[in-house]
C-alpha atoms as a PDB file:
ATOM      1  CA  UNK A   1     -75.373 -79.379 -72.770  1.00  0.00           C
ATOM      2  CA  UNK A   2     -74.391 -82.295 -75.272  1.00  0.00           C
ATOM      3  CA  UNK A   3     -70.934 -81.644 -74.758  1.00  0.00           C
ATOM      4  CA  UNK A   4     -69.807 -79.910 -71.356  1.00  0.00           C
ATOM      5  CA  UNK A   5     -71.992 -82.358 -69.203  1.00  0.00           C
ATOM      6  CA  UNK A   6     -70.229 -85.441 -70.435  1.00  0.00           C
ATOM      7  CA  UNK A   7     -66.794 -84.144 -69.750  1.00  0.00           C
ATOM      8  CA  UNK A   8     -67.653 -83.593 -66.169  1.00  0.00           C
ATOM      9  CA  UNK A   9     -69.317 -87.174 -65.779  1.00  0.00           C
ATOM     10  CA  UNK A  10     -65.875 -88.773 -67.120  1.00  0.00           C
ATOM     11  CA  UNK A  11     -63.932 -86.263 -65.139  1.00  0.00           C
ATOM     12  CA  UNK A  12     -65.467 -87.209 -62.305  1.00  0.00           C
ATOM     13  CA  UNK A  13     -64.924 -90.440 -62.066  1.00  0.00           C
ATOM     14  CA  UNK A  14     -61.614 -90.268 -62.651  1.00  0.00           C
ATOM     15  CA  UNK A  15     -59.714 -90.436 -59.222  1.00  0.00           C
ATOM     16  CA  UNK A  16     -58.935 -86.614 -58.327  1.00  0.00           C
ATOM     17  CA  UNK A  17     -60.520 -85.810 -61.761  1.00  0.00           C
ATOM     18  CA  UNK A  18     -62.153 -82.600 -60.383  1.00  0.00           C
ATOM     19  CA  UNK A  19     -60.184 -81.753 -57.240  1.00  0.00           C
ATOM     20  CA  UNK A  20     -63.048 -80.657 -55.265  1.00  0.00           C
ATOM     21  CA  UNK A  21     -65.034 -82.162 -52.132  1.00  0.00           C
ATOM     22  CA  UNK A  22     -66.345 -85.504 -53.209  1.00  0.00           C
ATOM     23  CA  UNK A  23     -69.730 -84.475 -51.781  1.00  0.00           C
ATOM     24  CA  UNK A  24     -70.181 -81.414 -53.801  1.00  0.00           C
ATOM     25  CA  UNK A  25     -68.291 -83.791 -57.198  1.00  0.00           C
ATOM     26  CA  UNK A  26     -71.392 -85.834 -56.815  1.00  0.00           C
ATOM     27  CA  UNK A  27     -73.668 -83.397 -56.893  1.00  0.00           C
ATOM     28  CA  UNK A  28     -72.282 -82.121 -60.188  1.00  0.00           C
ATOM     29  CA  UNK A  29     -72.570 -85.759 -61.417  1.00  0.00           C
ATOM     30  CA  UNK A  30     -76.668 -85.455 -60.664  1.00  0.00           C
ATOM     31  CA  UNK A  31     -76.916 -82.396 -61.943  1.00  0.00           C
ATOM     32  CA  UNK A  32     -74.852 -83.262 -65.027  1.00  0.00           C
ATOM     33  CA  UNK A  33     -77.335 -86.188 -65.657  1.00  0.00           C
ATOM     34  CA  UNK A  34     -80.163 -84.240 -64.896  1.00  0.00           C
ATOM     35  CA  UNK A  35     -79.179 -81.784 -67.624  1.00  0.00           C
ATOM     36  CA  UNK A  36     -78.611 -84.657 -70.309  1.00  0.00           C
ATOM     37  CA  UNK A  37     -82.263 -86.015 -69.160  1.00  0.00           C
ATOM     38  CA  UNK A  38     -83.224 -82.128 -70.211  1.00  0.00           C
ATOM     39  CA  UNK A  39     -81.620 -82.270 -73.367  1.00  0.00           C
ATOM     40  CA  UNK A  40     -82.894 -85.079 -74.998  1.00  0.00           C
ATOM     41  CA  UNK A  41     -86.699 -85.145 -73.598  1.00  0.00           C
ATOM     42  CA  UNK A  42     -87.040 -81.113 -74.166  1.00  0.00           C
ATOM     43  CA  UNK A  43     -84.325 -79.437 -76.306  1.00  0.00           C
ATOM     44  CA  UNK A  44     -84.040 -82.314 -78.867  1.00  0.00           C
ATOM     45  CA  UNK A  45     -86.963 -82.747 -79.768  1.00  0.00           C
ATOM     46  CA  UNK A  46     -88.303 -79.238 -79.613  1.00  0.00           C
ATOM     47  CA  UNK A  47     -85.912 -78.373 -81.770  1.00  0.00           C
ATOM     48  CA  UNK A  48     -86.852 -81.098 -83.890  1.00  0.00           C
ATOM     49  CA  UNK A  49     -90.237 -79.815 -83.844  1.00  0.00           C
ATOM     50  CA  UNK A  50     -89.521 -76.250 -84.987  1.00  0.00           C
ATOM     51  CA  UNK A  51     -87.340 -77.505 -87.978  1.00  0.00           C
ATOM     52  CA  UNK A  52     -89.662 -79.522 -89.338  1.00  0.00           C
ATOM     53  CA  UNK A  53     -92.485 -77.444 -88.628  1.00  0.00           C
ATOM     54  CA  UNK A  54     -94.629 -80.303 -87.018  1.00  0.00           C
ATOM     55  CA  UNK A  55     -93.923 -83.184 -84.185  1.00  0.00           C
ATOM     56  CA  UNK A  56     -92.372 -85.711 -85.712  1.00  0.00           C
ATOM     57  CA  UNK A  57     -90.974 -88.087 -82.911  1.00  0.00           C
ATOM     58  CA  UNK A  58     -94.554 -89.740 -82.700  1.00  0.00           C
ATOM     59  CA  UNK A  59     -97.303 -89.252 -80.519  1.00  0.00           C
ATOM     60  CA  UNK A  60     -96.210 -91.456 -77.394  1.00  0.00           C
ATOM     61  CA  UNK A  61     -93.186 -89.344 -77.201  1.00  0.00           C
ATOM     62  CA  UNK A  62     -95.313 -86.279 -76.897  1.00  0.00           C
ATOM     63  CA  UNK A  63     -97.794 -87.748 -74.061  1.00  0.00           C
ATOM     64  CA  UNK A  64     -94.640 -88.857 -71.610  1.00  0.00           C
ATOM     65  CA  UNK A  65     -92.435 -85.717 -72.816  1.00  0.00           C
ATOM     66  CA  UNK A  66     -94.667 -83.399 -70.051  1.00  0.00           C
ATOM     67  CA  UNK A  67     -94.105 -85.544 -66.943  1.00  0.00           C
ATOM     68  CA  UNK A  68     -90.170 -86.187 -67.705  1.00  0.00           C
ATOM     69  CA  UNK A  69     -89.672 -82.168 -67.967  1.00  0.00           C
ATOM     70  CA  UNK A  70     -91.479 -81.813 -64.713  1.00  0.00           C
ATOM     71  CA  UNK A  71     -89.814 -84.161 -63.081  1.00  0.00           C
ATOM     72  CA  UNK A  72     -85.642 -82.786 -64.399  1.00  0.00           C
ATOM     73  CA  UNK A  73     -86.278 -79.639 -64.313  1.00  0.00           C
ATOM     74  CA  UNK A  74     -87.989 -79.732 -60.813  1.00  0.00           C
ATOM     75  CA  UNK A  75     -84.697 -82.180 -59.607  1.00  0.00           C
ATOM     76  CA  UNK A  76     -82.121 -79.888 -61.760  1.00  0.00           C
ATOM     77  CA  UNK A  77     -83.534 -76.530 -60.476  1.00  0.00           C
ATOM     78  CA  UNK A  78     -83.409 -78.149 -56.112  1.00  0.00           C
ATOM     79  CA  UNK A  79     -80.026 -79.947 -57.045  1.00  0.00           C
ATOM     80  CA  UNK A  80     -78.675 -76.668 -58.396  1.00  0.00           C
ATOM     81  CA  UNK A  81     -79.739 -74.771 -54.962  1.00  0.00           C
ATOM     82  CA  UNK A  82     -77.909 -78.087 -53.143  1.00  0.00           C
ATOM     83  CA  UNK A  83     -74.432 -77.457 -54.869  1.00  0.00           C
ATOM     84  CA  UNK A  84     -74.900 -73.680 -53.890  1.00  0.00           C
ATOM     85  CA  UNK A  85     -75.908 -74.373 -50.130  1.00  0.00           C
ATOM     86  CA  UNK A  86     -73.568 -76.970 -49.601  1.00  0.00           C
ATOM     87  CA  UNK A  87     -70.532 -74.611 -51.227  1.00  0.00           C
ATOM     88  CA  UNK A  88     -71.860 -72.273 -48.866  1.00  0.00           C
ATOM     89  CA  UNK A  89     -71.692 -74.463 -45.971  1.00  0.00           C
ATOM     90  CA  UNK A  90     -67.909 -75.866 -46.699  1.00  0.00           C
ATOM     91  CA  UNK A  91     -66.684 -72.304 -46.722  1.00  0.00           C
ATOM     92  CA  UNK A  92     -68.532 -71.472 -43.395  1.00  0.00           C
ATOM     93  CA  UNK A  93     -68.162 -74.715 -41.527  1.00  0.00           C
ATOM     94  CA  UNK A  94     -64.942 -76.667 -43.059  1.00  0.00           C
ATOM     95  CA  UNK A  95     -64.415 -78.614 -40.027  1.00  0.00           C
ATOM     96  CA  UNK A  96     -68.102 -79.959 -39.557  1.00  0.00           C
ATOM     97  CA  UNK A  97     -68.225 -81.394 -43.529  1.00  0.00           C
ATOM     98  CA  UNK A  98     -65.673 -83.720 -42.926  1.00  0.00           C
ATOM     99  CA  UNK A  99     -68.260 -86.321 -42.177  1.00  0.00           C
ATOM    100  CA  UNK A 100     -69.816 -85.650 -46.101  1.00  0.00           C
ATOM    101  CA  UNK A 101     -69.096 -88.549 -47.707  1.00  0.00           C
ATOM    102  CA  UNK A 102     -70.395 -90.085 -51.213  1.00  0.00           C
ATOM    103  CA  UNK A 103     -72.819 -92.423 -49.754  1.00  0.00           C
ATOM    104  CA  UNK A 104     -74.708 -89.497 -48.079  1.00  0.00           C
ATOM    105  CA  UNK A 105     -74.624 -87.224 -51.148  1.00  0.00           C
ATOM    106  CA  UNK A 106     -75.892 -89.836 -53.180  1.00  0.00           C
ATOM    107  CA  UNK A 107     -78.542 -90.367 -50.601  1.00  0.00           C
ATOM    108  CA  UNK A 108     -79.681 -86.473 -50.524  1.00  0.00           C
ATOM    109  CA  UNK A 109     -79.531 -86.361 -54.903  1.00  0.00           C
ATOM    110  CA  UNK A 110     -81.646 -89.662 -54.483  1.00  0.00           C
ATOM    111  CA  UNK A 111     -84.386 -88.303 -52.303  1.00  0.00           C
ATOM    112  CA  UNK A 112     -84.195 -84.755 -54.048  1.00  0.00           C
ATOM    113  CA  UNK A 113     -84.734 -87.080 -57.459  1.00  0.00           C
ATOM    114  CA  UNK A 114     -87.332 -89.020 -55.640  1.00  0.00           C
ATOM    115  CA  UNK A 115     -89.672 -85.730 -54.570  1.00  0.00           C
ATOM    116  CA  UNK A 116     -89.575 -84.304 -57.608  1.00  0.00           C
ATOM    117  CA  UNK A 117     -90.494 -87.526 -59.508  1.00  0.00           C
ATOM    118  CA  UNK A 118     -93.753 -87.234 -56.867  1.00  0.00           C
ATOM    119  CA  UNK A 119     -95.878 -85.272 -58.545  1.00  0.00           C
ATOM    120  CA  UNK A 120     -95.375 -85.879 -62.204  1.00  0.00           C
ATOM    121  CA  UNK A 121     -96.053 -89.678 -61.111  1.00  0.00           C
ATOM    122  CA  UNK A 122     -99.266 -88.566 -59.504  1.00  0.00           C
ATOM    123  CA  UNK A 123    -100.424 -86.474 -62.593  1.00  0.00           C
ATOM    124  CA  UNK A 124     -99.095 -89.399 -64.748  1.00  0.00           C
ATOM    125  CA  UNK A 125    -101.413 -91.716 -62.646  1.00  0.00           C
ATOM    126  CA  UNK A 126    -104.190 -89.782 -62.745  1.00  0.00           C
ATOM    127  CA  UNK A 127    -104.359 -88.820 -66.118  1.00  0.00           C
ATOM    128  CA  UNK A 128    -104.179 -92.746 -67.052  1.00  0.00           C
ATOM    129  CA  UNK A 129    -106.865 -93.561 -64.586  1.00  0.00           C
ATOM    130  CA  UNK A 130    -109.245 -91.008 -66.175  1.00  0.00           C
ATOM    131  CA  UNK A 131    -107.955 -91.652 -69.858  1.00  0.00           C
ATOM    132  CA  UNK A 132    -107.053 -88.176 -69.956  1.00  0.00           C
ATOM    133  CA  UNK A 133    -104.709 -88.416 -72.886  1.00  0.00           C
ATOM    134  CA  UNK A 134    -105.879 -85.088 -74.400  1.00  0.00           C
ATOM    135  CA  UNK A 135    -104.174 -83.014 -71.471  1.00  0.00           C
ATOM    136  CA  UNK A 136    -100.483 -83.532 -72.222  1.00  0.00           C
ATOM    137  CA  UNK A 137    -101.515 -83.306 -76.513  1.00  0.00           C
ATOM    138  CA  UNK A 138    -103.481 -80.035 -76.153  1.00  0.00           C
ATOM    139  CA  UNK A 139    -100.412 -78.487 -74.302  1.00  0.00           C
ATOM    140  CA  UNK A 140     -98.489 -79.788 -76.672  1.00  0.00           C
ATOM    141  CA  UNK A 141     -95.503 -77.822 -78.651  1.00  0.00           C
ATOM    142  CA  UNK A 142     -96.889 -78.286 -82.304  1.00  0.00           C
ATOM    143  CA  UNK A 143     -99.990 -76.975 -81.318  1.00  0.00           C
ATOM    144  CA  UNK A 144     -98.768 -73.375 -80.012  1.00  0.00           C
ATOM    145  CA  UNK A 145     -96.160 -73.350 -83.879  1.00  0.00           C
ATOM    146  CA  UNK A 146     -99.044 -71.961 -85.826  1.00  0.00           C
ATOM    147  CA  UNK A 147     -98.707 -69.176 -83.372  1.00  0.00           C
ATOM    148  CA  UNK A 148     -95.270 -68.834 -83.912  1.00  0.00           C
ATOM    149  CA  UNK A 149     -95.352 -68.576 -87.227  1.00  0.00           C
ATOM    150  CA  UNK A 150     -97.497 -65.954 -87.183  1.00  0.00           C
ATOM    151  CA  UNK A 151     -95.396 -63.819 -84.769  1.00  0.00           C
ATOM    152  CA  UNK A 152     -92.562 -63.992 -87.263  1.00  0.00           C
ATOM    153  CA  UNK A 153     -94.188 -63.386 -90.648  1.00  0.00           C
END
């Protein structure tokens, strides 16, 4: 994560870096930012957690943690099927993707960003309107370690 997803960002934008349609190189750039967005609002500080054996990153942290892991994993998971189907599609069609061009890749990764930013915005907006902080804190990780902890001893 920490180390294979920069490589492919600075490859990338390297002219004929990764010698691959420049539609499909872009989605690997979203997808590569979309699993550095992963790593440091879920791995990180999980991992964090379960060292220390408590949250220690502060509690504001922990309330917005929720709706940034809903949002990159919902955008990572539909721009992973997107480098799939459109892989699919320049092996089937070669002569109809000529038209693909950067602009309209970064268009589609855009929208696909922009629904699944949708409804963690709406639960975000919700749960401030009706101060319900206690949601995202009662779901929280160092609430279920105590549980852990007693699955391993």
């Amino acid at each position: 994560c920490l180390i294979v997803d920069p490589i492919i960002l600075a490859a990338s934008l390297k002219p004929n870096g990764i010698r691959l349609n420049h539609f499909i190189v872009t989605v690997m750039q979203h997808i590569a930012v979309s699993d550095l967005m992963t790593c440091f609002t879920f791995i990180l500080p999980n991992t964090l957690a379960f060292i220390a054996n408590k949250w220690v990153l502060g509690n504001t942290l922990n309330d917005y943690r929720w709706y940034l892991d809903s949002a990159t994993f919902g955008a990572n998971t539909i721009l992973t099927s997107m480098l799939s189907t459109t892989k699919f599609l320049l092996l089937q069609y070669p002569t109809r993707t000529r038209g693909w061009t950067v602009r309209k890749a970064h268009i589609s990764c855009f929208s696909i960003w922009f629904f699944a930013c949708i409804f963690p915005a709406m639960y975000f907006g919700f749960d401030m309107a009706l101060k319900r902080e206690w949601l995202t804190r009662k779901s929280s990780l160092f609430h279920y370690l105590a549980y852990f902890k007693l699955g391993i001893t």
